[in-house]
N, C-alpha and C. Protein backbone atom coordinates (compact mmCIF):
# COMPACT_ATOMS: atom_id res chain seq x y z
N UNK A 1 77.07 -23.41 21.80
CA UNK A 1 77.70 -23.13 23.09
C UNK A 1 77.40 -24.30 24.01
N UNK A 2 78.61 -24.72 24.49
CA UNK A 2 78.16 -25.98 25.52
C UNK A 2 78.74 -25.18 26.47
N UNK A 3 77.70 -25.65 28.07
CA UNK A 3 78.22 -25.67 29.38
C UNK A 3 79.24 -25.45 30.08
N UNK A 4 80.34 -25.74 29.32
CA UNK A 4 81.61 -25.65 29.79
C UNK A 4 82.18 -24.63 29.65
N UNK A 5 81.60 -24.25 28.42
CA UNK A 5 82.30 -22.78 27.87
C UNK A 5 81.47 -21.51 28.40
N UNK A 6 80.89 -21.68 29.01
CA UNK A 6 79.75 -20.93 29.44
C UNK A 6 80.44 -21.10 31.41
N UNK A 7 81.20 -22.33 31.91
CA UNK A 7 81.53 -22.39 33.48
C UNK A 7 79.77 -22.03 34.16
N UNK A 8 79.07 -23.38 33.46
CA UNK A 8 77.93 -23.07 34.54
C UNK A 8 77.95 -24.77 34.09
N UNK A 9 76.47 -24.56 35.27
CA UNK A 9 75.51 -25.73 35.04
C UNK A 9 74.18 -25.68 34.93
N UNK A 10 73.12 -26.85 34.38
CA UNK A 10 71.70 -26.77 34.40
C UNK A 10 71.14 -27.39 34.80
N UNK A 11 70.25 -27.15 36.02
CA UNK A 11 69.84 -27.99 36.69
C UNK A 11 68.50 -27.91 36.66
N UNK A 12 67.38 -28.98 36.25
CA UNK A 12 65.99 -28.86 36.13
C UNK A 12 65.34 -29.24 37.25
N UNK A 13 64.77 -27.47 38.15
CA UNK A 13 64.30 -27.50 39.25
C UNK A 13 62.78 -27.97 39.09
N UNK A 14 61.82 -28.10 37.97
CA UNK A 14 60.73 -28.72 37.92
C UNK A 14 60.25 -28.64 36.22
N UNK A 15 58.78 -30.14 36.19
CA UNK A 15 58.78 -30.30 35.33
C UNK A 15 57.27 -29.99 35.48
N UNK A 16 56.44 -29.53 34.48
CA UNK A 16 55.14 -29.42 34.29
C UNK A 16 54.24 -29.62 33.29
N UNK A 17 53.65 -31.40 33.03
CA UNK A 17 53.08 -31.69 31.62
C UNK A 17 51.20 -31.62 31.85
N UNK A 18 51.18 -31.07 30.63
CA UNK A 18 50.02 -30.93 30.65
C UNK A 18 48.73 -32.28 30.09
N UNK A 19 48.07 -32.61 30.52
CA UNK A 19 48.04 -34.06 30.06
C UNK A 19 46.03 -33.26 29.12
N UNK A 20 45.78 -32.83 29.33
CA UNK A 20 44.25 -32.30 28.60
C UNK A 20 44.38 -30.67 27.86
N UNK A 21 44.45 -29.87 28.86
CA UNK A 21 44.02 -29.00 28.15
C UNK A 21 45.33 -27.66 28.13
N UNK A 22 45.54 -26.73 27.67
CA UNK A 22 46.53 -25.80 27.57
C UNK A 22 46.33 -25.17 29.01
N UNK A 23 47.04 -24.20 29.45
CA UNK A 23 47.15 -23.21 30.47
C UNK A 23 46.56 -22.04 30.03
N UNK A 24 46.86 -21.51 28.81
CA UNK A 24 46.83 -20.56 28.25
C UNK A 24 46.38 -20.89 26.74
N UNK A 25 46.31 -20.00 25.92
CA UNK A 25 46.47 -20.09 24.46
C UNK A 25 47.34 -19.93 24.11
N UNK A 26 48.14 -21.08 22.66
CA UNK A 26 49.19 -21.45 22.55
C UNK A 26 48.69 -21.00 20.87
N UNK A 27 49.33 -19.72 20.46
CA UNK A 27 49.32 -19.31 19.34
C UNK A 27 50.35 -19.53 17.95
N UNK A 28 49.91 -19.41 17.09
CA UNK A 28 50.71 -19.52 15.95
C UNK A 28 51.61 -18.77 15.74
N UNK A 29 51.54 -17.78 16.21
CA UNK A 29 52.74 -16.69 16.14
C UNK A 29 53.48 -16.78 17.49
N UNK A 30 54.99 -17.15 17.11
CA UNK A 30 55.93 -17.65 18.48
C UNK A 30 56.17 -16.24 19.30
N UNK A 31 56.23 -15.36 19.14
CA UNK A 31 55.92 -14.11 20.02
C UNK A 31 54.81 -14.36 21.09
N UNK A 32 53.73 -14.10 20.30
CA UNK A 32 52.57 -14.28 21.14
C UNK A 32 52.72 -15.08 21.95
N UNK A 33 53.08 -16.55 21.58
CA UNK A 33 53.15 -17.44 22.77
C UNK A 33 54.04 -17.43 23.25
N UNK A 34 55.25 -16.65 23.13
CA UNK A 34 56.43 -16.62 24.13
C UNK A 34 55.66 -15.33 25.33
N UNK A 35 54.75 -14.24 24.90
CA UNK A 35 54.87 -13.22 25.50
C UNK A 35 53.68 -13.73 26.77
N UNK A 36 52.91 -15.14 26.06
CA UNK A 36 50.75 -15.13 27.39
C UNK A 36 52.30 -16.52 27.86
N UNK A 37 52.95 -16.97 27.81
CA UNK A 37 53.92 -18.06 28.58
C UNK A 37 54.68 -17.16 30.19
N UNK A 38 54.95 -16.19 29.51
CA UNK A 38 56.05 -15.37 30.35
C UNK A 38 55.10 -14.79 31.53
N UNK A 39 53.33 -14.78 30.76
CA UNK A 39 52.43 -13.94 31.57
C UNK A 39 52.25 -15.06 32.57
N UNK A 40 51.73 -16.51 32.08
CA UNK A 40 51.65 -17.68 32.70
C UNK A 40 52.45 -18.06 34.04
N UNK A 41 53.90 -17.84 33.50
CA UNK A 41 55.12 -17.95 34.66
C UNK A 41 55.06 -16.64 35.90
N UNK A 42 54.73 -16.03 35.67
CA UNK A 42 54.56 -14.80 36.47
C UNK A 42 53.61 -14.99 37.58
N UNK A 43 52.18 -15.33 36.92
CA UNK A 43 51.09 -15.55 37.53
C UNK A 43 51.17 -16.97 38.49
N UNK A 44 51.46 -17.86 37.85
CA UNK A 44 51.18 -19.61 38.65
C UNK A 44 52.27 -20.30 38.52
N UNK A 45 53.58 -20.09 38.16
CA UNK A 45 54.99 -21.09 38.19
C UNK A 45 55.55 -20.51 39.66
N UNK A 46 55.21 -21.36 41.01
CA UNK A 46 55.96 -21.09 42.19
C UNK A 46 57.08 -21.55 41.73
N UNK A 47 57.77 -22.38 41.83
CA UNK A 47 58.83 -22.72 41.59
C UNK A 47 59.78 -21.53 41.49
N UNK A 48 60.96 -21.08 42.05
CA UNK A 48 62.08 -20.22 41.53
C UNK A 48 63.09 -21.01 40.56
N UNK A 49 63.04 -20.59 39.96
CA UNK A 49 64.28 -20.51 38.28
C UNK A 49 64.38 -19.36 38.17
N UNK A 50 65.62 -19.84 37.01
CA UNK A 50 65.98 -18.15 36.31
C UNK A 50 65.78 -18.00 34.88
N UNK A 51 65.00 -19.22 34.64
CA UNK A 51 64.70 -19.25 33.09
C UNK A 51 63.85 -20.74 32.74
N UNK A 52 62.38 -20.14 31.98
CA UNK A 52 61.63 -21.48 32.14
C UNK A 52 61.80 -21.81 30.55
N UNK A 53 60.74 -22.84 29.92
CA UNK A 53 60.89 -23.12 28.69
C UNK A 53 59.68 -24.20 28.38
N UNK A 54 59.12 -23.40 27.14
CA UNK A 54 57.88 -24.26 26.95
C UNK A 54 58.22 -25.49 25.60
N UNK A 55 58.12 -26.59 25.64
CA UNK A 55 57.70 -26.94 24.54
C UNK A 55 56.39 -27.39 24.09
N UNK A 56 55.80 -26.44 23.20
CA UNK A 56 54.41 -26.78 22.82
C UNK A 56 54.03 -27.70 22.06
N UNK A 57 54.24 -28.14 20.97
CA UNK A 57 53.91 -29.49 20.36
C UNK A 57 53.10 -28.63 19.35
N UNK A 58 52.94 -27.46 19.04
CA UNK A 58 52.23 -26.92 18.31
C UNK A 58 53.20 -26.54 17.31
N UNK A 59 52.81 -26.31 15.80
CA UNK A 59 53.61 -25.48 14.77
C UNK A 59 53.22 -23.97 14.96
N UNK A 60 53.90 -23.62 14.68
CA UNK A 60 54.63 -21.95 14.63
C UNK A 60 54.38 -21.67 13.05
N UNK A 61 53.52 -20.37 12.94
CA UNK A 61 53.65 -19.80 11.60
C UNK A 61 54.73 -18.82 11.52
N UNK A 62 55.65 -19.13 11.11
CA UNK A 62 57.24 -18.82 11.42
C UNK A 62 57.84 -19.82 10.84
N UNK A 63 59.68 -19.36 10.12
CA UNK A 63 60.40 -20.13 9.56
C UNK A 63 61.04 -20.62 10.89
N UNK A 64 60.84 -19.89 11.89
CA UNK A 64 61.50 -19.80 13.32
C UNK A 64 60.42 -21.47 14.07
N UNK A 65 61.56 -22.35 14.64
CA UNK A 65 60.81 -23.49 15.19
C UNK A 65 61.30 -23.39 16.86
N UNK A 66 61.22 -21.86 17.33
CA UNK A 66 60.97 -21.23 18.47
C UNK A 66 61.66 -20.33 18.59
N UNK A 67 61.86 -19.17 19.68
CA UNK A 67 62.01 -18.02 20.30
C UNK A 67 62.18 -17.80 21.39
N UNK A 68 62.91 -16.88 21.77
CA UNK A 68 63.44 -16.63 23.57
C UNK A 68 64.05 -15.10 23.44
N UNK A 69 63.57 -14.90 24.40
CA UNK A 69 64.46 -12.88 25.25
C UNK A 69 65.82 -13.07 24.92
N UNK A 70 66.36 -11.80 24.48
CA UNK A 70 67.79 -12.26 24.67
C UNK A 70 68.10 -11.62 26.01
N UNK A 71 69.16 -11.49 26.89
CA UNK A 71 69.55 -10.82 27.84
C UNK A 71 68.50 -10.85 28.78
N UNK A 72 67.51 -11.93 28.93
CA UNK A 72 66.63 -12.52 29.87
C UNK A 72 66.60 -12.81 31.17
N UNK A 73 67.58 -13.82 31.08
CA UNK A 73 67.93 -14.80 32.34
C UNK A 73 67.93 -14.25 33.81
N UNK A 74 67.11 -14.95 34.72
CA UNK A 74 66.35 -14.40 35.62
C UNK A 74 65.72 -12.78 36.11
N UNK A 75 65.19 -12.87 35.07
CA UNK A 75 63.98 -11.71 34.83
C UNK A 75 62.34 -12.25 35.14
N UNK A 76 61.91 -12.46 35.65
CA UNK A 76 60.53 -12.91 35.31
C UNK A 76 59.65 -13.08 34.24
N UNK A 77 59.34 -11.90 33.47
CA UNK A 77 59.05 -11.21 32.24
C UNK A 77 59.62 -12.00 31.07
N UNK A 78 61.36 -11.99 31.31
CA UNK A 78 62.28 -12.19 29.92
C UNK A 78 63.08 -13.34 30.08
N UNK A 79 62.87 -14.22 31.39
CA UNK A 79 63.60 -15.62 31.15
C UNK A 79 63.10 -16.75 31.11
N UNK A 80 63.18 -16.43 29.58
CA UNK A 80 62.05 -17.71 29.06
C UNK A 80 61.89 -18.00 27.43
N UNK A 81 61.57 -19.15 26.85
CA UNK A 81 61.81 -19.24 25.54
C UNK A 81 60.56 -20.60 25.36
N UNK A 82 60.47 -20.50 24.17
CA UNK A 82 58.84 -21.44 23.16
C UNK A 82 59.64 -21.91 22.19
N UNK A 83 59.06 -23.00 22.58
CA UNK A 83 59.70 -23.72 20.83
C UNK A 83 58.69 -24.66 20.52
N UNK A 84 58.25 -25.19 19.19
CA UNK A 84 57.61 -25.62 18.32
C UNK A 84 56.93 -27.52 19.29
């Protein structure tokens, strides 16, 4: 699905790299770390969006090389997705 077909746009209201240590624990199972991410955004992402997105740099014990809510998008809780 591209943008167009969708009649939106994406605009990246902020960026946040971590240069030492994690925020959280960044688990092997992409659930888990989609579910302490979503806890993360809740707690300390001021920023308003309607959907954040981690990339961890970590492998996933999963054939899955990430995960996201479906029917999410600006939810707090559910707009949000992990990938590998």
């Amino acid at each position: 699905i591209y943008k167009e077909q969708l009649n939106t746009r994406i605009v990246l209201v902020a960026m946040e790299t971590w240069a030492t240590d994690n925020k959280f624990t960044i688990s092997e199972n992409p659930l888990v770390t989609l579910r302490e991410f979503m806890k993360y955004r809740r707690d300390f992402i001021r920023e308003k969006s309607d959907a954040v997105h981690l990339f961890s740099g970590s492998r996933f014990q999963s054939s899955r090389s990430g995960i996201a809510h479906t029917g999410g998008i600006c939810s707090l809780l559910k707009g949000g997705g992990v990938n590998e």
